[in-house]
C-alpha atoms as a PDB file:
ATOM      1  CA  UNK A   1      47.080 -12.549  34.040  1.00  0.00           C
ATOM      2  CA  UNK A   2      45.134 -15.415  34.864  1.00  0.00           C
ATOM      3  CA  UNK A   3      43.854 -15.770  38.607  1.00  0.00           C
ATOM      4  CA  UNK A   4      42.988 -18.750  39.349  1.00  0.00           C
ATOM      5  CA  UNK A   5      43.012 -21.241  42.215  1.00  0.00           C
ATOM      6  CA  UNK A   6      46.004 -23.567  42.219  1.00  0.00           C
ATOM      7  CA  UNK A   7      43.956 -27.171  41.123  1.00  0.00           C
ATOM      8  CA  UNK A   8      43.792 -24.873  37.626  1.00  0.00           C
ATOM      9  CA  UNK A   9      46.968 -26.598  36.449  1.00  0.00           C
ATOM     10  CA  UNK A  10      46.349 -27.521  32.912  1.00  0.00           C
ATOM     11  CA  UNK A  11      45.371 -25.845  29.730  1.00  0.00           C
ATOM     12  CA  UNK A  12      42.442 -27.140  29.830  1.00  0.00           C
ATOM     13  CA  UNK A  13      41.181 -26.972  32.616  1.00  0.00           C
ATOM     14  CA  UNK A  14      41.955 -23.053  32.794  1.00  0.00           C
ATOM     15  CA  UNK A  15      40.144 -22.425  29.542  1.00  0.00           C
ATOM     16  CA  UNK A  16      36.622 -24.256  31.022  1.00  0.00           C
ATOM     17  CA  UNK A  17      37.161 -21.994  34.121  1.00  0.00           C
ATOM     18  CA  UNK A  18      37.164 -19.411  32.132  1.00  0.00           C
ATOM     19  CA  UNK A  19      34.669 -20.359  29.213  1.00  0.00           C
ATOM     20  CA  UNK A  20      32.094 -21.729  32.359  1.00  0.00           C
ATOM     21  CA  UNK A  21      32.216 -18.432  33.767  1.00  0.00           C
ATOM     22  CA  UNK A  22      31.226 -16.239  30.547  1.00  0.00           C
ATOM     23  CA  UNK A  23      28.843 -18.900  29.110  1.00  0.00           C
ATOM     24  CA  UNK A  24      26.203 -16.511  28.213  1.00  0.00           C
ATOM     25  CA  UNK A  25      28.519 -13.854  26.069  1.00  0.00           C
ATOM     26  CA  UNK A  26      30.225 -16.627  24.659  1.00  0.00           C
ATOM     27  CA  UNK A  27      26.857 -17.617  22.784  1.00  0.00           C
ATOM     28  CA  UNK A  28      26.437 -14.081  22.806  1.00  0.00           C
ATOM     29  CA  UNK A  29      29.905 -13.791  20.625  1.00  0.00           C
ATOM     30  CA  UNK A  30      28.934 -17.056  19.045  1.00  0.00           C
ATOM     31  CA  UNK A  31      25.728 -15.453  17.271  1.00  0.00           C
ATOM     32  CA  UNK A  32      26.934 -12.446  16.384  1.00  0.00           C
ATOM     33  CA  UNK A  33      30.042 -14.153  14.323  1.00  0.00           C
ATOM     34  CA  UNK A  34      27.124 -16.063  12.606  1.00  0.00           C
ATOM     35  CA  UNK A  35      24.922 -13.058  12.139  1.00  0.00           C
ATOM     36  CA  UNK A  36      28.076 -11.295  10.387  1.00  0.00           C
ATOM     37  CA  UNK A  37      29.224 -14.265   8.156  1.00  0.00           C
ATOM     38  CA  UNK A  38      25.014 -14.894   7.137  1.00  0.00           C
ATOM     39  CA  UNK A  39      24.809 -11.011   6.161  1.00  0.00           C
ATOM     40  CA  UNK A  40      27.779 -10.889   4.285  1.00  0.00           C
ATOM     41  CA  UNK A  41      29.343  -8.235   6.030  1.00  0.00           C
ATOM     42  CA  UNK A  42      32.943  -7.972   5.533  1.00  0.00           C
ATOM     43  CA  UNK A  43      36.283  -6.386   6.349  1.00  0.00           C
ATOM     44  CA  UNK A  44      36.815  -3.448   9.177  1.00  0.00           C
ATOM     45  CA  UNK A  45      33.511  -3.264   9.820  1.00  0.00           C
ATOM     46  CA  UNK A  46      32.991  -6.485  10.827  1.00  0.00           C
ATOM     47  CA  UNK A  47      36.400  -6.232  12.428  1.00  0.00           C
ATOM     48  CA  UNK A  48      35.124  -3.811  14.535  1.00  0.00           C
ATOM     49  CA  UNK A  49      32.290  -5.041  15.411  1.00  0.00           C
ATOM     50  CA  UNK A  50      34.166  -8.519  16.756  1.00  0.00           C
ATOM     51  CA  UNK A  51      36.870  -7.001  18.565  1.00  0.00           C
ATOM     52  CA  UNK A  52      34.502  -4.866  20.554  1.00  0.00           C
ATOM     53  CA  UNK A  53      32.875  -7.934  21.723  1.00  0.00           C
ATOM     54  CA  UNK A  54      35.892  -9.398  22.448  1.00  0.00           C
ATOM     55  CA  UNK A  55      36.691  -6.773  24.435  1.00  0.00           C
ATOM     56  CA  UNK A  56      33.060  -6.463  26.178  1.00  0.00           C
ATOM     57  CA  UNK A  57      33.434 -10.772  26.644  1.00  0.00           C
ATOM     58  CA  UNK A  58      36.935 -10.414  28.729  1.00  0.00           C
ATOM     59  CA  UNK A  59      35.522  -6.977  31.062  1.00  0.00           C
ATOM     60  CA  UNK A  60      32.175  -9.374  31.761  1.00  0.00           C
ATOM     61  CA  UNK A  61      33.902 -11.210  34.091  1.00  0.00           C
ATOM     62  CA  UNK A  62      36.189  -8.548  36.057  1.00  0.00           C
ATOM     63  CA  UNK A  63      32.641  -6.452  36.610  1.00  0.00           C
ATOM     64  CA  UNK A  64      34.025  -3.428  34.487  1.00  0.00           C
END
């Protein structure tokens, strides 16, 4: 869940609290999707390799 203080009331404006916090592995994310789709690489691997950084993107915030 989402904690976040209460003038967070949109959509919106919950997503650029969150996106404005994790600026640096979003790009991060960003260039390794476009690394991937340049290479060619395709299926699990790739797969793998995204949801890990997915994973990595969402702990950057809570410290762990």
């Amino acid at each position: 869940m989402l904690a976040q203080p209460q003038e967070l009331d949109t959509p919106a404006q919950l997503i650029e609290a969150w996106r404005g916090g994790r600026q640096a592995q979003i790009e991060r994310f960003s260039r390794m999707l476009a690394d991937q789709r340049a290479s060619g690489a395709a299926g699990l691997s790739m797969l793998s390799v995204a949801v890990r950084e997915i994973g990595l993107l969402e702990r950057s915030q809570r410290g762990g």
